[in-house]
PDB file of N, CA and C in Angstrom:
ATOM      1  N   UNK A   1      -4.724 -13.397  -8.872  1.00  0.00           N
ATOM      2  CA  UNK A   1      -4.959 -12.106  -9.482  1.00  0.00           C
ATOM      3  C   UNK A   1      -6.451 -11.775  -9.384  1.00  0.00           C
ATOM      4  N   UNK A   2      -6.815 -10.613  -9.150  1.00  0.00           N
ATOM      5  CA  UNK A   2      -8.279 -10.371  -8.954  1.00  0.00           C
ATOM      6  C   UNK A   2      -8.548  -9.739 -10.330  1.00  0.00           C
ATOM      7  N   UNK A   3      -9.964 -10.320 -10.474  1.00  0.00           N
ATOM      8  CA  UNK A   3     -10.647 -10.240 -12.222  1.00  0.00           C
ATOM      9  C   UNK A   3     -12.271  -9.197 -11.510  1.00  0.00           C
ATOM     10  N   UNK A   4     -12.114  -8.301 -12.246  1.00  0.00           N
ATOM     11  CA  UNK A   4     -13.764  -7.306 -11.686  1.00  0.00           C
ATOM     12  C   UNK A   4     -14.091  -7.462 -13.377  1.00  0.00           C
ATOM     13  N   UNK A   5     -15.662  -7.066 -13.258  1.00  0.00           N
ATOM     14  CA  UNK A   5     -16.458  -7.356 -13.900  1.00  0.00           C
ATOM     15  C   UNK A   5     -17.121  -6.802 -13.719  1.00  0.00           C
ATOM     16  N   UNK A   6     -17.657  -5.602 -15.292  1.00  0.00           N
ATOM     17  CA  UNK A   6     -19.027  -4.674 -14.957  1.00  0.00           C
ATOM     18  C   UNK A   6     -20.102  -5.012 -15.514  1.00  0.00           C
ATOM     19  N   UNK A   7     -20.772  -4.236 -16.139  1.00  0.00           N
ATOM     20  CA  UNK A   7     -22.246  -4.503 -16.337  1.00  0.00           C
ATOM     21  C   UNK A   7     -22.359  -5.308 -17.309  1.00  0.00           C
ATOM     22  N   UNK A   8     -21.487  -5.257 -18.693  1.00  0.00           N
ATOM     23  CA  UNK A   8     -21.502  -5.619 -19.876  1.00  0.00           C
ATOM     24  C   UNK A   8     -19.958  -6.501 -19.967  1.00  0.00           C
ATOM     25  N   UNK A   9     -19.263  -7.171 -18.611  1.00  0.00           N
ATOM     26  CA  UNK A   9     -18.718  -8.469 -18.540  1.00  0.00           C
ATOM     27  C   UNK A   9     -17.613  -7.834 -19.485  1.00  0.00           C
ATOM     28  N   UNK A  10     -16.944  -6.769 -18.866  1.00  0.00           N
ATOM     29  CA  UNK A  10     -15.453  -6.207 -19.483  1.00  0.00           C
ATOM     30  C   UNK A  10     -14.708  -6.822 -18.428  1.00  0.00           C
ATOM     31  N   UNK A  11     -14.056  -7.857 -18.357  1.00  0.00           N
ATOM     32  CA  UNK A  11     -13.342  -8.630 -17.323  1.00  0.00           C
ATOM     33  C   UNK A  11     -11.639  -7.876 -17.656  1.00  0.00           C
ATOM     34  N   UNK A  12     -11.007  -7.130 -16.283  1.00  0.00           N
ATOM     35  CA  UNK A  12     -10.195  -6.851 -16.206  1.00  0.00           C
ATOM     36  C   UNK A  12      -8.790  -7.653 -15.288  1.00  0.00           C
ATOM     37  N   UNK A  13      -7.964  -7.883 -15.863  1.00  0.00           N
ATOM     38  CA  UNK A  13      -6.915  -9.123 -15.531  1.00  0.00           C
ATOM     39  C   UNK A  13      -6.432  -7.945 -14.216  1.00  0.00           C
ATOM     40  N   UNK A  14      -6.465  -6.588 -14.361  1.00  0.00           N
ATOM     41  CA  UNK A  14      -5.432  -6.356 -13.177  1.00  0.00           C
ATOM     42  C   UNK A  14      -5.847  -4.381 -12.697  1.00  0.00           C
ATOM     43  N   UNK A  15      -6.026  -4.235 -12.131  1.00  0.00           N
ATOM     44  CA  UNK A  15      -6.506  -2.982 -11.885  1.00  0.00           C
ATOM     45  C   UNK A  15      -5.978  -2.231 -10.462  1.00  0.00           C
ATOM     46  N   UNK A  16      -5.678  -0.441 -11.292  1.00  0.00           N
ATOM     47  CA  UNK A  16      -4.929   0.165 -10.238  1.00  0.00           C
ATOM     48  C   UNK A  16      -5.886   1.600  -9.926  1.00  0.00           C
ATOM     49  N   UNK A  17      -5.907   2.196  -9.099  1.00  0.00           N
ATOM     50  CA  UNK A  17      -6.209   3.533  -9.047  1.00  0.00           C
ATOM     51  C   UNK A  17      -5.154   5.003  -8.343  1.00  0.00           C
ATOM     52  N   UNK A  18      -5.349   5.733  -9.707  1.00  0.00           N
ATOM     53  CA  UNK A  18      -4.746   6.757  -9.818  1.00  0.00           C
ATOM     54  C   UNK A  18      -5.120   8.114  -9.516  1.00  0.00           C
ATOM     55  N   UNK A  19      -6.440   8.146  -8.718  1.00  0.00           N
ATOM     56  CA  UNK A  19      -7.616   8.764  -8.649  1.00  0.00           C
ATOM     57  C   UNK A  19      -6.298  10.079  -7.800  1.00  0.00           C
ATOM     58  N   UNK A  20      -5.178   9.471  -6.438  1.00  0.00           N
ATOM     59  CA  UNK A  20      -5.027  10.556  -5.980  1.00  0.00           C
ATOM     60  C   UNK A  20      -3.620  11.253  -6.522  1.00  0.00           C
ATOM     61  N   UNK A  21      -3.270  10.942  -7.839  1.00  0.00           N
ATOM     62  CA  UNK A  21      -1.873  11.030  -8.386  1.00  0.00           C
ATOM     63  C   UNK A  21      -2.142  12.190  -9.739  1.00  0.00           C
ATOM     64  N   UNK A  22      -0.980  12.862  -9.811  1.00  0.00           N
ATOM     65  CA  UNK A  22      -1.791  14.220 -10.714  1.00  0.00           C
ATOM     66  C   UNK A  22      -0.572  13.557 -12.048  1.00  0.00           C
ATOM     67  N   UNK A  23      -0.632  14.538 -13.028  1.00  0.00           N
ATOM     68  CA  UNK A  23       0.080  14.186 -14.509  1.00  0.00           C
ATOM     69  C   UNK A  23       1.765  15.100 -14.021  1.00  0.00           C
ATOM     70  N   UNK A  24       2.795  14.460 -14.500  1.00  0.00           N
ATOM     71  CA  UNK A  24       2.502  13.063 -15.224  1.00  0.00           C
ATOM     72  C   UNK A  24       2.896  11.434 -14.518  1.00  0.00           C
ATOM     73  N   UNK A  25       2.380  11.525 -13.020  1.00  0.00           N
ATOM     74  CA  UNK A  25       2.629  10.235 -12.481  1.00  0.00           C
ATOM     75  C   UNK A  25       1.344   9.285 -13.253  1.00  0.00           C
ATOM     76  N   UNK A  26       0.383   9.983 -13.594  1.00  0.00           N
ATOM     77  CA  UNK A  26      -0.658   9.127 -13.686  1.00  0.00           C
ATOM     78  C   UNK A  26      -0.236   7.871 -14.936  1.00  0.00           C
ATOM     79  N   UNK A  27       0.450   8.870 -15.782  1.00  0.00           N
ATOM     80  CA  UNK A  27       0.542   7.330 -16.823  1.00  0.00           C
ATOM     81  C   UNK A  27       1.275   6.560 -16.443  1.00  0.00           C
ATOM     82  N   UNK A  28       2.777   7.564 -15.982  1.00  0.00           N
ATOM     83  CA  UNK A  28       3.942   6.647 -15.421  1.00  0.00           C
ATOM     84  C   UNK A  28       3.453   5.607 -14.540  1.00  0.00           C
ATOM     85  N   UNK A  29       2.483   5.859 -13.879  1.00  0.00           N
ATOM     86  CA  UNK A  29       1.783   4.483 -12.915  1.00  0.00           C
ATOM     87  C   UNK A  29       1.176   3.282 -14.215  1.00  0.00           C
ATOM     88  N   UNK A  30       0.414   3.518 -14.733  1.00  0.00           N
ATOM     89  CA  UNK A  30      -0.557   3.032 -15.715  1.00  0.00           C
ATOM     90  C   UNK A  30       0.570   2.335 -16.629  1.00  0.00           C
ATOM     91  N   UNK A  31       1.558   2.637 -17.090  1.00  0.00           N
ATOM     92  CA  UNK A  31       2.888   2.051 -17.931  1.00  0.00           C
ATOM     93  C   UNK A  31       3.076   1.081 -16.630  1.00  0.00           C
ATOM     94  N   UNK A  32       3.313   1.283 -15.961  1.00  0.00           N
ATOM     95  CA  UNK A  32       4.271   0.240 -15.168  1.00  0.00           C
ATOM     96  C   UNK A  32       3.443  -1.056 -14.890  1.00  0.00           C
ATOM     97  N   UNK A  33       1.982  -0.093 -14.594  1.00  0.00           N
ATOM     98  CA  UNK A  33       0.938  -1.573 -14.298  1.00  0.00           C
ATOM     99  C   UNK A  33       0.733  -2.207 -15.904  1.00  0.00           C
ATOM    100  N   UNK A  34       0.598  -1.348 -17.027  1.00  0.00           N
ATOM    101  CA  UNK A  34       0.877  -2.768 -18.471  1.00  0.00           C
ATOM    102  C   UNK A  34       1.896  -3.049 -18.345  1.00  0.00           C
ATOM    103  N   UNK A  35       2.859  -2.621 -18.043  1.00  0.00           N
ATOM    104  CA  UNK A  35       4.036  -3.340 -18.626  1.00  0.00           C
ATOM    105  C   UNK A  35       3.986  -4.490 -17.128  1.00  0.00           C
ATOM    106  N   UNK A  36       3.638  -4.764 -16.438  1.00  0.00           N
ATOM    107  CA  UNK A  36       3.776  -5.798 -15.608  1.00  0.00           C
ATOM    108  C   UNK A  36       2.155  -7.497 -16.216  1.00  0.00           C
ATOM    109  N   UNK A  37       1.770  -6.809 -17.171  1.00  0.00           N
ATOM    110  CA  UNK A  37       0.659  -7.956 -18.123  1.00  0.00           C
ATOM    111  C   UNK A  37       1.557  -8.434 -19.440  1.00  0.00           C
ATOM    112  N   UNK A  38       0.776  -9.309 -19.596  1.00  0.00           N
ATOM    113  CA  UNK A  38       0.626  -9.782 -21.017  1.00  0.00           C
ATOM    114  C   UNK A  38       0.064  -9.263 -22.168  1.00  0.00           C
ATOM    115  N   UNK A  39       0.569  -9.356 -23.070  1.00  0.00           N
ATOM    116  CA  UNK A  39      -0.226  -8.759 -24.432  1.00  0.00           C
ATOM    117  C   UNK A  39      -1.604  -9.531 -24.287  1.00  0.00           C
ATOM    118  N   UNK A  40      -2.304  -8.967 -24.680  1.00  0.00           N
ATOM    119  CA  UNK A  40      -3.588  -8.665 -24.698  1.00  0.00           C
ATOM    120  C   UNK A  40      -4.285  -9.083 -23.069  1.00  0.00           C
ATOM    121  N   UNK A  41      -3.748  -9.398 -22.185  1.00  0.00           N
ATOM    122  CA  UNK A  41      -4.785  -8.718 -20.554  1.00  0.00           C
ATOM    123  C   UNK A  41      -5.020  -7.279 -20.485  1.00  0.00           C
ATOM    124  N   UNK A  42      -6.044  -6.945 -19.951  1.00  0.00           N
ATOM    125  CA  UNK A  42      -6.957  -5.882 -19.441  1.00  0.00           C
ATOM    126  C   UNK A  42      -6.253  -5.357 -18.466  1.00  0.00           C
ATOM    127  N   UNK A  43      -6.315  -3.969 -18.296  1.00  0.00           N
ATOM    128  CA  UNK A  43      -5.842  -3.210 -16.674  1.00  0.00           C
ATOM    129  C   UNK A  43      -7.121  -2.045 -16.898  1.00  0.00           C
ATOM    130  N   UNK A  44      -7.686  -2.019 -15.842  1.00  0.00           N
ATOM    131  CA  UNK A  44      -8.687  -1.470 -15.296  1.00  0.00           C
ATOM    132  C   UNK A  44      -8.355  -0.370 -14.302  1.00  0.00           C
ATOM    133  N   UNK A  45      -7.902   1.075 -14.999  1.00  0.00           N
ATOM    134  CA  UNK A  45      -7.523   2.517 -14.604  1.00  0.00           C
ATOM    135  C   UNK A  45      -8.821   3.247 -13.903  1.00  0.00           C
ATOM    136  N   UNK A  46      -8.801   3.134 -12.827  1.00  0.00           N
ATOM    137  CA  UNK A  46      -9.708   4.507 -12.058  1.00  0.00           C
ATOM    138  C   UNK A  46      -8.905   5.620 -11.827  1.00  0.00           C
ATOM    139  N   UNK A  47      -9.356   6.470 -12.225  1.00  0.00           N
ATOM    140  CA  UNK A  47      -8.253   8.165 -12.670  1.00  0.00           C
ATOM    141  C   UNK A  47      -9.602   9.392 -11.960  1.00  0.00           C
ATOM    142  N   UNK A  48      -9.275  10.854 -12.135  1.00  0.00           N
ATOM    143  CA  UNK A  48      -9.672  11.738 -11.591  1.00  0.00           C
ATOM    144  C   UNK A  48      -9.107  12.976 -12.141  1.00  0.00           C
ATOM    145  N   UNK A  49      -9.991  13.833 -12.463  1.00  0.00           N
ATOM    146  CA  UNK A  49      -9.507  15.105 -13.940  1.00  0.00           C
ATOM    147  C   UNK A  49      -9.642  14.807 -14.432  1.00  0.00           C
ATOM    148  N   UNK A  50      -9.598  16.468 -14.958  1.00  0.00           N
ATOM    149  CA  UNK A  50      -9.941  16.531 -17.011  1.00  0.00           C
ATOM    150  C   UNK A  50      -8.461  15.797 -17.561  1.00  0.00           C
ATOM    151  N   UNK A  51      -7.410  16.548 -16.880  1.00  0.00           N
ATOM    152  CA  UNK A  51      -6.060  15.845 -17.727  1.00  0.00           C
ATOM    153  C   UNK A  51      -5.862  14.471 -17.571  1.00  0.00           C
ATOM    154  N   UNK A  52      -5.777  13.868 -16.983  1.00  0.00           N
ATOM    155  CA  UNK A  52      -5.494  12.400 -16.988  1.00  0.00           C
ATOM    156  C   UNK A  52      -6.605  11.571 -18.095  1.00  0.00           C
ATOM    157  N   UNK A  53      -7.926  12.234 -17.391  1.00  0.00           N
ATOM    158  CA  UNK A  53      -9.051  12.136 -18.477  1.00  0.00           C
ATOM    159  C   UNK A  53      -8.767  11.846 -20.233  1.00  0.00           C
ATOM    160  N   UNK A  54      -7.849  12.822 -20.437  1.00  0.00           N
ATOM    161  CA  UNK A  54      -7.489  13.388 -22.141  1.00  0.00           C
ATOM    162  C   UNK A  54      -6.283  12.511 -22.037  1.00  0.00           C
ATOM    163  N   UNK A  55      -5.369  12.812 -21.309  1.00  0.00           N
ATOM    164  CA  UNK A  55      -4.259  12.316 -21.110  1.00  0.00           C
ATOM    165  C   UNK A  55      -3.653  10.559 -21.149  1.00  0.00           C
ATOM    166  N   UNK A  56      -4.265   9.666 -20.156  1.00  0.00           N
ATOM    167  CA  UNK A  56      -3.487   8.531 -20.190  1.00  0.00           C
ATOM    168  C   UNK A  56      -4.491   7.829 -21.403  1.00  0.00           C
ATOM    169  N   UNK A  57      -5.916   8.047 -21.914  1.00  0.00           N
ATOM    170  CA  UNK A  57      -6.123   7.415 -22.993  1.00  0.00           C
ATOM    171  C   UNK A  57      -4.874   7.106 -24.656  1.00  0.00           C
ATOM    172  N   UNK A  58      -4.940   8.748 -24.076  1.00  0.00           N
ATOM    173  CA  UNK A  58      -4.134   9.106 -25.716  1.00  0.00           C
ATOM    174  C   UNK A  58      -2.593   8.437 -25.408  1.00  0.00           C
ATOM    175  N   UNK A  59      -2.346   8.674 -24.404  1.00  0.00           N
ATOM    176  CA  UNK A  59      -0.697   8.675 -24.163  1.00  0.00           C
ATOM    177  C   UNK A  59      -0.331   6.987 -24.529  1.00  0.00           C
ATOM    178  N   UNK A  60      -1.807   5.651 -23.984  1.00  0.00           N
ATOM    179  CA  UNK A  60      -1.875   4.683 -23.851  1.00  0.00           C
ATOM    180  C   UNK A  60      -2.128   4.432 -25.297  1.00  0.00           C
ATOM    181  N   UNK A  61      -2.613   4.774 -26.368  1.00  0.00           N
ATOM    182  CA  UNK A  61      -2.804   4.444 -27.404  1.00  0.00           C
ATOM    183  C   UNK A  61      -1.659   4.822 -28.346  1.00  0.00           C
ATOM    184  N   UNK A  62      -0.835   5.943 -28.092  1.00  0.00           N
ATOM    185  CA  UNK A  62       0.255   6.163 -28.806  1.00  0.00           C
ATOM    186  C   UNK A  62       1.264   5.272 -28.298  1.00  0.00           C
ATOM    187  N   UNK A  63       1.260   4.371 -27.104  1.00  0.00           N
ATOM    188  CA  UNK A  63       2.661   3.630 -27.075  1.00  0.00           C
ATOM    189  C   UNK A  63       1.435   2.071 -27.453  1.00  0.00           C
ATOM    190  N   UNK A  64       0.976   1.693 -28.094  1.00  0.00           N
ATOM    191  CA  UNK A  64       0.114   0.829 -28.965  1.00  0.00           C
ATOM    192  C   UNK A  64      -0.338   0.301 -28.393  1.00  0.00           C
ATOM    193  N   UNK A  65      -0.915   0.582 -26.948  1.00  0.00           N
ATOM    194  CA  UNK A  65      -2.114  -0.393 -26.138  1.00  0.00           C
ATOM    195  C   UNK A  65      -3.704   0.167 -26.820  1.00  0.00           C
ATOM    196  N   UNK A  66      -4.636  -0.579 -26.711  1.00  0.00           N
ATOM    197  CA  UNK A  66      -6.175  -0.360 -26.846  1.00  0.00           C
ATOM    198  C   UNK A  66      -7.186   0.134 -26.059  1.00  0.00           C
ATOM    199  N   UNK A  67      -7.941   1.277 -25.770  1.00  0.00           N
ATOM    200  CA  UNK A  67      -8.340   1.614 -25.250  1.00  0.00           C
ATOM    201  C   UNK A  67     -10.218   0.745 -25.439  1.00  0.00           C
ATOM    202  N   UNK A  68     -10.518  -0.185 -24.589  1.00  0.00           N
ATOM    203  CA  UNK A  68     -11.231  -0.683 -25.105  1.00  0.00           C
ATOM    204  C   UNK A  68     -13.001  -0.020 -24.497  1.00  0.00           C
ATOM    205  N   UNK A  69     -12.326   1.002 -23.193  1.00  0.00           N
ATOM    206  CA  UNK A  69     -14.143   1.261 -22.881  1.00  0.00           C
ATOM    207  C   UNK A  69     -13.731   2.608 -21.588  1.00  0.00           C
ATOM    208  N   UNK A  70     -14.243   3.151 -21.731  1.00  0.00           N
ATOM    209  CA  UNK A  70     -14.396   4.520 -20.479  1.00  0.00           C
ATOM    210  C   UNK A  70     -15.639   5.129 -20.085  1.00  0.00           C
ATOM    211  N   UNK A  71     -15.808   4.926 -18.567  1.00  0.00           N
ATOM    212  CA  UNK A  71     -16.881   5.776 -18.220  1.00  0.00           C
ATOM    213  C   UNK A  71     -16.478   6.456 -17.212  1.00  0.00           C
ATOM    214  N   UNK A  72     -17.199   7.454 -17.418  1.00  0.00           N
ATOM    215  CA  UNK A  72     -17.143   8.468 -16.273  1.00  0.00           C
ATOM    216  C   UNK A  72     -18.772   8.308 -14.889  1.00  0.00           C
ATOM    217  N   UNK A  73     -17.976   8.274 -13.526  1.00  0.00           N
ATOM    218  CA  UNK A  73     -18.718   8.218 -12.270  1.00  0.00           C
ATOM    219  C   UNK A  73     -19.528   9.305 -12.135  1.00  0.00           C
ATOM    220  N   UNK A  74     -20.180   9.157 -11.538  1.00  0.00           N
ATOM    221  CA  UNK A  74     -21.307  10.102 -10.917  1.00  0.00           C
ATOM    222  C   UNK A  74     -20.195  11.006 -10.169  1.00  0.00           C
ATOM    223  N   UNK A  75     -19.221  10.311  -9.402  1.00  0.00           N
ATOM    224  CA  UNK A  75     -18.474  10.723  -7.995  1.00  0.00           C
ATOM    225  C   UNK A  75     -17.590  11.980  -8.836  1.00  0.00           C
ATOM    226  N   UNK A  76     -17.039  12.088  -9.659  1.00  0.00           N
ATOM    227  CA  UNK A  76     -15.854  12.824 -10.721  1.00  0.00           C
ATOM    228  C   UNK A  76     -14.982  11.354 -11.154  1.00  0.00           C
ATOM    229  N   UNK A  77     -15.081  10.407 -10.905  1.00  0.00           N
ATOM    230  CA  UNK A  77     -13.617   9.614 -11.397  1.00  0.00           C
ATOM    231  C   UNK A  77     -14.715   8.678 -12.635  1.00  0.00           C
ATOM    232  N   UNK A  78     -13.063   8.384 -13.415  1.00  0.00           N
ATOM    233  CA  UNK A  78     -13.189   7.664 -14.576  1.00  0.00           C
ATOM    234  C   UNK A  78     -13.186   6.511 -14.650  1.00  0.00           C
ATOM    235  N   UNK A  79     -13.389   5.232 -15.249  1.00  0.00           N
ATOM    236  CA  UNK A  79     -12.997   4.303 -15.377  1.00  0.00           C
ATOM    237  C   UNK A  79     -12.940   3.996 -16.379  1.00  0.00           C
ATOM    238  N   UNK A  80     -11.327   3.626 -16.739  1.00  0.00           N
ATOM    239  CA  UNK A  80     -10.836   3.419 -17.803  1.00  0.00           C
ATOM    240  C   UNK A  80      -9.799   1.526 -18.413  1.00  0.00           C
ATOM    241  N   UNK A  81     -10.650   0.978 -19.175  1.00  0.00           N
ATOM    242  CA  UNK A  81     -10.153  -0.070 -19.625  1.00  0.00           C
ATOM    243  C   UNK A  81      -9.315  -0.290 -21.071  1.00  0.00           C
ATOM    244  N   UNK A  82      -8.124  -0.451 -20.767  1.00  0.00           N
ATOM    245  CA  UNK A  82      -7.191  -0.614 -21.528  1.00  0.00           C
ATOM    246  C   UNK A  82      -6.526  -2.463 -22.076  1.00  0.00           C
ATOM    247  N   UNK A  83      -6.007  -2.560 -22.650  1.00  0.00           N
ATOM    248  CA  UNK A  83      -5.358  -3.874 -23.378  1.00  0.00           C
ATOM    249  C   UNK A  83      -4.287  -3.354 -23.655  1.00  0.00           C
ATOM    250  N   UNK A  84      -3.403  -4.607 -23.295  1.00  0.00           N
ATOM    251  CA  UNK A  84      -2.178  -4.454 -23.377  1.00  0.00           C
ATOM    252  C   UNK A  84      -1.685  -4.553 -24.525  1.00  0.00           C
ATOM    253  N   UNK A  85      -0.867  -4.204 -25.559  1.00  0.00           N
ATOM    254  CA  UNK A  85      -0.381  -4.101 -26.794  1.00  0.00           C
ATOM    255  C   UNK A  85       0.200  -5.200 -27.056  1.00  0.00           C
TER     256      UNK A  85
END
């Protein structure tokens, strides 16, 4: 399994990008990649838009995963780190 690692050592167990997928595949992707972890591993979401932006945080926290860190790129895309519930 490949583990990335940013500045401040947010080690992610599994990471997908959704950068070219619009709503609502974006979560439906993002569900399928937690639901393929363990409670509490990391998945490491690179996304693109405002909606997905607003969107798979909230959507990910209402089915009880943790949103533990998000930044936004210079480029337009996000990066978004989640925990699995």
């Amino acid at each position: 399994m490949n583990r990335t690692t940013d500045a401040q050592e947010l080690v992610a167990d599994a990471q997908i990008d959704i950068t070219r997928d619009i709503c609502p595949m974006t979560f439906v992707r993002t569900r399928l990649a937690l639901d393929r972890l363990a409670p509490g591993q990391v998945l490491l979401v690179t996304l693109r838009g405002e909606e997905p932006r607003r969107n798979v945080p909230r959507t990910a926290e209402e089915q009880g995963h943790a949103v533990l860190r998000q930044e936004s790129g210079e480029d337009g895309t996000t990066r978004l780190w989640l925990r699995r519930g």
